[in-house]
C-alpha atoms as a PDB file:
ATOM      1  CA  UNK A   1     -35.016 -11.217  -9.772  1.00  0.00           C
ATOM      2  CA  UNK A   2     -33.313 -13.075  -6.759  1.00  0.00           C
ATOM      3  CA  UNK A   3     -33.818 -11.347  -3.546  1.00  0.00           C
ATOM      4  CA  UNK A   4     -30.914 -10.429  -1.517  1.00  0.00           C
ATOM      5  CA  UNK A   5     -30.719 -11.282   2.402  1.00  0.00           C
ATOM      6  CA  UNK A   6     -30.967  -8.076   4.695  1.00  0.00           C
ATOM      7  CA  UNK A   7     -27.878  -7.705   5.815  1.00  0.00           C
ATOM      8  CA  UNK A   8     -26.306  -6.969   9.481  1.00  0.00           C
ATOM      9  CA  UNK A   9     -23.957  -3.702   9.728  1.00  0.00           C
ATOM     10  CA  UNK A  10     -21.588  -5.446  11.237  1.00  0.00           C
ATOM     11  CA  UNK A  11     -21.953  -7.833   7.867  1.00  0.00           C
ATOM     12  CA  UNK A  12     -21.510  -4.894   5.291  1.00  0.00           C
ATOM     13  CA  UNK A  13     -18.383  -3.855   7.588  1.00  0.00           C
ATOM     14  CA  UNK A  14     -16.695  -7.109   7.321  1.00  0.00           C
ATOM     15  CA  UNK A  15     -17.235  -7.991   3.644  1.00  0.00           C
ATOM     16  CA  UNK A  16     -16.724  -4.168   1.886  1.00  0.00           C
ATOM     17  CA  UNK A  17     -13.583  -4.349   0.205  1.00  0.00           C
ATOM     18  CA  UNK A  18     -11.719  -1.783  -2.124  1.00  0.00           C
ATOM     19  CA  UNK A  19     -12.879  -2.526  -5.590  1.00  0.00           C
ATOM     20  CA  UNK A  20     -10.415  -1.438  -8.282  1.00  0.00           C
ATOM     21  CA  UNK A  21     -12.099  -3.110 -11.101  1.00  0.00           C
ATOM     22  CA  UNK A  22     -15.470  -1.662 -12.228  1.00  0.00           C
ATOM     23  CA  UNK A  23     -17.762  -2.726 -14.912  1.00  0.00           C
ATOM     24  CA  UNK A  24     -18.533   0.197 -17.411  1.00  0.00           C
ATOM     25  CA  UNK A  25     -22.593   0.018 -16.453  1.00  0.00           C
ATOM     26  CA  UNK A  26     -23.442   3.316 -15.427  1.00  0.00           C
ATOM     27  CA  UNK A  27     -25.153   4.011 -12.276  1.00  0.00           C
ATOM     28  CA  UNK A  28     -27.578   6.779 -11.998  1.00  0.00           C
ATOM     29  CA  UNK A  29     -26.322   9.732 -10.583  1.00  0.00           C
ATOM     30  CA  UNK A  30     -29.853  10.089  -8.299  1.00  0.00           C
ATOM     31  CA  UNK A  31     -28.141   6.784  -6.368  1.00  0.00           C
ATOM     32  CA  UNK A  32     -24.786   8.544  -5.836  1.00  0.00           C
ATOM     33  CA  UNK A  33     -26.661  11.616  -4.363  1.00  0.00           C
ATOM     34  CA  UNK A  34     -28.994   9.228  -2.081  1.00  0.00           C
ATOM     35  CA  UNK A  35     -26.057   8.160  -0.527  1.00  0.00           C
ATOM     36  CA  UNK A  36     -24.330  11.101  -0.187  1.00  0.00           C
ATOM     37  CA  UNK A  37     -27.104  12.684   1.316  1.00  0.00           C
ATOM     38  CA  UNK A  38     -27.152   9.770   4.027  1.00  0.00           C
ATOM     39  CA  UNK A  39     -23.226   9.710   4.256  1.00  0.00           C
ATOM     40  CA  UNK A  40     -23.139  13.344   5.918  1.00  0.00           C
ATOM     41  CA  UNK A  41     -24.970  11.917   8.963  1.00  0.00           C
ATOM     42  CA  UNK A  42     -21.376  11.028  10.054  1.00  0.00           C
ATOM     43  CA  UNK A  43     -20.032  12.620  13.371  1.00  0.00           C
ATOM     44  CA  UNK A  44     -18.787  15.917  12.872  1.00  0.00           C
ATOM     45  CA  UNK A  45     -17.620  18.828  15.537  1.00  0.00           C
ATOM     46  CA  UNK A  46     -19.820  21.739  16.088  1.00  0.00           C
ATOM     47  CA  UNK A  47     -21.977  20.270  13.372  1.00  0.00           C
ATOM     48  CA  UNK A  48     -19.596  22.382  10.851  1.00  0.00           C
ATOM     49  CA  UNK A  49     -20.256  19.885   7.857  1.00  0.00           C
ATOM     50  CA  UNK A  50     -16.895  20.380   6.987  1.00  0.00           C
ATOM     51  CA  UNK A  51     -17.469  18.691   3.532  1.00  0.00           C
ATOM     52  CA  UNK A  52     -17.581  19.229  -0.066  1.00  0.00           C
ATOM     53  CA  UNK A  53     -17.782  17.207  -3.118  1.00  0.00           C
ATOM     54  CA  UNK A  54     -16.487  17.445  -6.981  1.00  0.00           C
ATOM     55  CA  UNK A  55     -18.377  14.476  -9.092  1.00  0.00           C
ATOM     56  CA  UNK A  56     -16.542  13.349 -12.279  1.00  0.00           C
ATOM     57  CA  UNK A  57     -19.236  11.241 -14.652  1.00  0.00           C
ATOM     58  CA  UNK A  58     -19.734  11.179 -18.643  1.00  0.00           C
ATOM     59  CA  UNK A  59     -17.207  13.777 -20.367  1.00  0.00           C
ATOM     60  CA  UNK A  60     -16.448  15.136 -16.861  1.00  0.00           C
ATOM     61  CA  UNK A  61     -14.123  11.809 -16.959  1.00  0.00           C
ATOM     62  CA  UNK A  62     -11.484  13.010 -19.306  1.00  0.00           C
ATOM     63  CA  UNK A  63     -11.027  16.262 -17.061  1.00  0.00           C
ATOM     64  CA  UNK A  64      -9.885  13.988 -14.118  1.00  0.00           C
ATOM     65  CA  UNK A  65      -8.321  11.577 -15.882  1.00  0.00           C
ATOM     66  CA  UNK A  66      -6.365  14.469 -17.832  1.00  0.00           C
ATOM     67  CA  UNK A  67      -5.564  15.973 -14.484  1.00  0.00           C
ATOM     68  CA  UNK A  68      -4.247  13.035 -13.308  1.00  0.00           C
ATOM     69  CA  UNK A  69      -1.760  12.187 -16.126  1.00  0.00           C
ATOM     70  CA  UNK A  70      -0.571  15.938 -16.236  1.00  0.00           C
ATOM     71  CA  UNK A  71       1.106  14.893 -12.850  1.00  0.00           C
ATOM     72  CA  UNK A  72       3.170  11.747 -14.454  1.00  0.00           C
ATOM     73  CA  UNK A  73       6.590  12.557 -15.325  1.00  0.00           C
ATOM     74  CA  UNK A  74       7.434  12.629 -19.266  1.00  0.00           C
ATOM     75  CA  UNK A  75       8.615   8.837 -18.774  1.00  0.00           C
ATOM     76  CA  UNK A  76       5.414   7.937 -16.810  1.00  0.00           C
ATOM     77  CA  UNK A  77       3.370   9.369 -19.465  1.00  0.00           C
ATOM     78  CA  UNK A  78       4.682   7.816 -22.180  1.00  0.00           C
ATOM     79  CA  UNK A  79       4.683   4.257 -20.548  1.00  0.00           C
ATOM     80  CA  UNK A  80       1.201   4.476 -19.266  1.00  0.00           C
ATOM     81  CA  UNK A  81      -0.899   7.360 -20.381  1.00  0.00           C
ATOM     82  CA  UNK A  82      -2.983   5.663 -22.892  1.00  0.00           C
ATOM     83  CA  UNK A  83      -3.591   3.179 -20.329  1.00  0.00           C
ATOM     84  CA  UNK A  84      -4.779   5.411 -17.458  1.00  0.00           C
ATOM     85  CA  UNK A  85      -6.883   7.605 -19.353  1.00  0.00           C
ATOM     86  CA  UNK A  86      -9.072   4.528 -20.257  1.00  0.00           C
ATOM     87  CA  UNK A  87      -8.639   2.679 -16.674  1.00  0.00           C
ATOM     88  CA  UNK A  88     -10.183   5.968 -15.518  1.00  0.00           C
ATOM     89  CA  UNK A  89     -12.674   6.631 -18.173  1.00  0.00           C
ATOM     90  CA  UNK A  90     -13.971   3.156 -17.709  1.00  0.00           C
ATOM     91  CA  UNK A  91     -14.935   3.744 -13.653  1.00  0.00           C
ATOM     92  CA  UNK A  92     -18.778   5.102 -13.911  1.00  0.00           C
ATOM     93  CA  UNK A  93     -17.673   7.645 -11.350  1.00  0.00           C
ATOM     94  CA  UNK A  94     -14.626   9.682  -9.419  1.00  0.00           C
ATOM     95  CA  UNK A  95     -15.728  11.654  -6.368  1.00  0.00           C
ATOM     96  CA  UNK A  96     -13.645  14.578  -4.859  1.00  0.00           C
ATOM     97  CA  UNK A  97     -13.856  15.201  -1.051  1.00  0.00           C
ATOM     98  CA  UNK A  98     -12.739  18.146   0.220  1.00  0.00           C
ATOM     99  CA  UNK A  99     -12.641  20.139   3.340  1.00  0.00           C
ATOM    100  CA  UNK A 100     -11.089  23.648   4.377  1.00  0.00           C
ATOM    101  CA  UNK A 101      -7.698  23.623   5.729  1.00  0.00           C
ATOM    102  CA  UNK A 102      -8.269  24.769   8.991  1.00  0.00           C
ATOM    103  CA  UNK A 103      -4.837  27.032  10.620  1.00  0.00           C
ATOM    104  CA  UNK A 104      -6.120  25.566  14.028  1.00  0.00           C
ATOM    105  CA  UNK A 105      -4.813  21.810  14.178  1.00  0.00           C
ATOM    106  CA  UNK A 106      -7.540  21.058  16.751  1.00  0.00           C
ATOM    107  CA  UNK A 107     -10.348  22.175  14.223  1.00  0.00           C
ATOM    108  CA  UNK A 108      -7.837  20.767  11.206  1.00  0.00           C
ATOM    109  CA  UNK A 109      -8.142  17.093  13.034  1.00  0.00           C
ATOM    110  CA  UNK A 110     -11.720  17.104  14.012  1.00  0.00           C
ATOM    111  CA  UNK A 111     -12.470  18.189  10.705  1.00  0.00           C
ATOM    112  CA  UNK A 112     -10.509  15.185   8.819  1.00  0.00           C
ATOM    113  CA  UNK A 113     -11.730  12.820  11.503  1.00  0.00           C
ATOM    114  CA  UNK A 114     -15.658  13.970  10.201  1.00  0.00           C
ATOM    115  CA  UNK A 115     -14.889  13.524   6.537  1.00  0.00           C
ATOM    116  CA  UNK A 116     -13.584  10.213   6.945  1.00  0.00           C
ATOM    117  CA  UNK A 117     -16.068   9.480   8.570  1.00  0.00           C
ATOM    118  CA  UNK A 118     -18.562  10.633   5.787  1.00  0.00           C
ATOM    119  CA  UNK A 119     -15.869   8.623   3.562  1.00  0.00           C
ATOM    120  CA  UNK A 120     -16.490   5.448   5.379  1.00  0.00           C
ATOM    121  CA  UNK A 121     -20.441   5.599   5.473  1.00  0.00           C
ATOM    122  CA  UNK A 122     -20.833   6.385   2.135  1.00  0.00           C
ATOM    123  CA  UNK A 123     -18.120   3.113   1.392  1.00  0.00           C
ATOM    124  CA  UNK A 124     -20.818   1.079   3.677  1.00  0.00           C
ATOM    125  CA  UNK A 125     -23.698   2.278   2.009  1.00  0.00           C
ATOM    126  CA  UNK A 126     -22.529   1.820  -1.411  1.00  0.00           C
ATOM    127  CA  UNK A 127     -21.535  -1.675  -0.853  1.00  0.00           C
ATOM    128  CA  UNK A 128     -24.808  -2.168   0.654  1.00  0.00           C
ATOM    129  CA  UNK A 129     -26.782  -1.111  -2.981  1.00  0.00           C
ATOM    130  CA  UNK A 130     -23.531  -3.615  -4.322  1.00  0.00           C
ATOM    131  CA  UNK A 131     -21.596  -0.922  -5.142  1.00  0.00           C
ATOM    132  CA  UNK A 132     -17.740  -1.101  -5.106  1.00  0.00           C
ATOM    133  CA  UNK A 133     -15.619   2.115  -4.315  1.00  0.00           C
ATOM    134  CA  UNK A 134     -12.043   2.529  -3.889  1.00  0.00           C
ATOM    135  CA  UNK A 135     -10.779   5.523  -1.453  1.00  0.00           C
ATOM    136  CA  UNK A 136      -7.655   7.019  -3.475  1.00  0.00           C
ATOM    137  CA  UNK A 137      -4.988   9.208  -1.641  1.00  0.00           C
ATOM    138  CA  UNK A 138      -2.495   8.985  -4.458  1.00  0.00           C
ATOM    139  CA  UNK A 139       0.553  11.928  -4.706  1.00  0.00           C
ATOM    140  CA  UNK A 140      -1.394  13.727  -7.420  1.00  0.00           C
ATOM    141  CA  UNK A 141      -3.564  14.601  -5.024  1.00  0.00           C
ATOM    142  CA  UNK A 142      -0.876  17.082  -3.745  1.00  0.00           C
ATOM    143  CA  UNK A 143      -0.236  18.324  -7.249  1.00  0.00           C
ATOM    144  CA  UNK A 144      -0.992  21.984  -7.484  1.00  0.00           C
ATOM    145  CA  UNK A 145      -1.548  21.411 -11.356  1.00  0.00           C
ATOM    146  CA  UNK A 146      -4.147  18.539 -10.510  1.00  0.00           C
ATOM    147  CA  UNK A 147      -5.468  20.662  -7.770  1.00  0.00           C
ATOM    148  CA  UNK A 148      -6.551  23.222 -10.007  1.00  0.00           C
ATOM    149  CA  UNK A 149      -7.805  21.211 -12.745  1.00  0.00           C
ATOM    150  CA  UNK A 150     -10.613  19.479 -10.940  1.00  0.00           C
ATOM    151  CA  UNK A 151     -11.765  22.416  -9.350  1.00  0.00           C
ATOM    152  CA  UNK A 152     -10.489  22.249  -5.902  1.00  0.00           C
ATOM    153  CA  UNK A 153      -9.886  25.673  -4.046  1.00  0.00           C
ATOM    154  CA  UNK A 154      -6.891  27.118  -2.582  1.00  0.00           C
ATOM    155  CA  UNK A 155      -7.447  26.170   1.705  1.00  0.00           C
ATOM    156  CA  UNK A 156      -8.949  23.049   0.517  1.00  0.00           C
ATOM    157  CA  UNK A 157      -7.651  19.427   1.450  1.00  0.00           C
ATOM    158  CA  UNK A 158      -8.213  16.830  -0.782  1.00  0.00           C
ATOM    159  CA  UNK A 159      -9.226  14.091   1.942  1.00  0.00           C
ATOM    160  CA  UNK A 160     -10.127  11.408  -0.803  1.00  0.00           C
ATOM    161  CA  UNK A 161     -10.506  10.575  -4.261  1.00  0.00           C
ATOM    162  CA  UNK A 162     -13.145   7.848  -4.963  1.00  0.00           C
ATOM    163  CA  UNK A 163     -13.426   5.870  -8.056  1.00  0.00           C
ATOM    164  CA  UNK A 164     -17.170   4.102  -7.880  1.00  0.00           C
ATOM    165  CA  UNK A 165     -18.565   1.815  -9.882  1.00  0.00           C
ATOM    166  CA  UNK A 166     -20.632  -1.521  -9.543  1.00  0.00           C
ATOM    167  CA  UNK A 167     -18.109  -4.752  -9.631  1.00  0.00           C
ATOM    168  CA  UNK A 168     -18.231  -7.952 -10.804  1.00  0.00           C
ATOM    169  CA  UNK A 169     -16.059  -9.685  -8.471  1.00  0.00           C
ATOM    170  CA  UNK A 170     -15.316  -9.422  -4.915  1.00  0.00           C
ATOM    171  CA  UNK A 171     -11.472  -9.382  -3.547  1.00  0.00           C
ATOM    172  CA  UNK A 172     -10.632 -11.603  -1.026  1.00  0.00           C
ATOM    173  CA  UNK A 173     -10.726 -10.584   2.575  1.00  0.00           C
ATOM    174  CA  UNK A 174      -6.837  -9.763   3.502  1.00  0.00           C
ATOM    175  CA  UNK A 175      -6.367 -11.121   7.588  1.00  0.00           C
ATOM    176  CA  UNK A 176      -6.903  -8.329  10.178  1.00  0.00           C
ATOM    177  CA  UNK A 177      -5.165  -8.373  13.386  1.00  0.00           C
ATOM    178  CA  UNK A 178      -6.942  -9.469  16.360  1.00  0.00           C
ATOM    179  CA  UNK A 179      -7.778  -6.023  18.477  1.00  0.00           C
ATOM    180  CA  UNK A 180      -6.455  -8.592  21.619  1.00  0.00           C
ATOM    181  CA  UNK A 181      -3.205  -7.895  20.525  1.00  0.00           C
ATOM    182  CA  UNK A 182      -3.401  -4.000  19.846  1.00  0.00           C
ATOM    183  CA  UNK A 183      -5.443  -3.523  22.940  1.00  0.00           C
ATOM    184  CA  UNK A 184      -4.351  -2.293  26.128  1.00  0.00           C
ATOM    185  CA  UNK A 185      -6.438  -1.676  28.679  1.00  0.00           C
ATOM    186  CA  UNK A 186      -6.039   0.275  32.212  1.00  0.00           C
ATOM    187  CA  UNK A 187      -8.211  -0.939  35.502  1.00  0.00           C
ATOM    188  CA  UNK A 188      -6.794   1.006  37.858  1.00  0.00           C
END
């Protein structure tokens, strides 16, 4: 077995990319909890934890992907149904991340800003363990129908869907725009 270079943070940043197509191998779910447990170290207000997670694996699979087609329109479902249902059967995993819906927008915003944040380390540490994920915020999301199927609660917020899965090959980096010429900055 080759042994991989240690890599710099700033490395894993720069080469993660959104993987959409996953090999079928599966990945233990121990792993997916190991990095969930080091994803909540992200930043969060008051230390509220505002998180919570619904894991899709094995049978669990056809629940969410059956969710997800009961949102297509009758012409949607009949073009790509078949499809979908093994795209999404074929991904080893689909994590739900939720958090309450807050009635105070200053709570509301510090609480989205925490579970992206949890969203983004657990991206960074998957890639690290060469694990791809892809961070989903499609319409069905906002599908009451959907909503209830995969178990989320009424004055919950469906921050993310991610699909996760180990990859075979690696997109190419898309160009970023230097920060020189989104920065402003104020000396005096």
């Amino acid at each position: 077995m080759q042994e991989r270079k240690t890599q710099s943070i700033s490395d894993i940043i720069r080469e993660r990319r959104s993987i959409r197509d996953f090999k079928p191998d599966p990945i233990d779910k121990d792993v997916i909890v190991s990095l969930l447990n080091d994803a909540v170290y992200a930043p969060n207000h008051g230390k509220r934890e505002p998180w919570r997670f619904i894991l899709f694996e094995g049978e669990g699979k056809k629940t969410f992907a059956e969710a997800v087609i009961d949102t297509y329109s009758p012409e949607q479902r009949e073009k790509k149904a078949t499809d979908m249902a093994a795209y999404y059967q074929n991904i080893p995993y689909h994590l739900i991340v939720v958090m309450p819906e807050d009635p105070r927008q200053k709570k509301w915003e510090e609480d989205i800003c925490a579970t992206s944040a949890l969203i983004q380390n657990f991206q960074l540490l998957a890639w690290e363990k060469e694990i791809g994920v892809c961070w989903k915020t499609n319409l069905y999301s906002l599908e009451p129908s959907f909503r209830e199927k995969v178990g989320v609660e009424p004055g919950e917020k469906i921050v993310g869907v991610l699909h996760i899965g180990y990859f075979e090959k690696i997109p190419k980096a898309k160009k970023r725009t230097l920060v020189e010429e989104k920065l402003v900055t104020i000396n005096e």
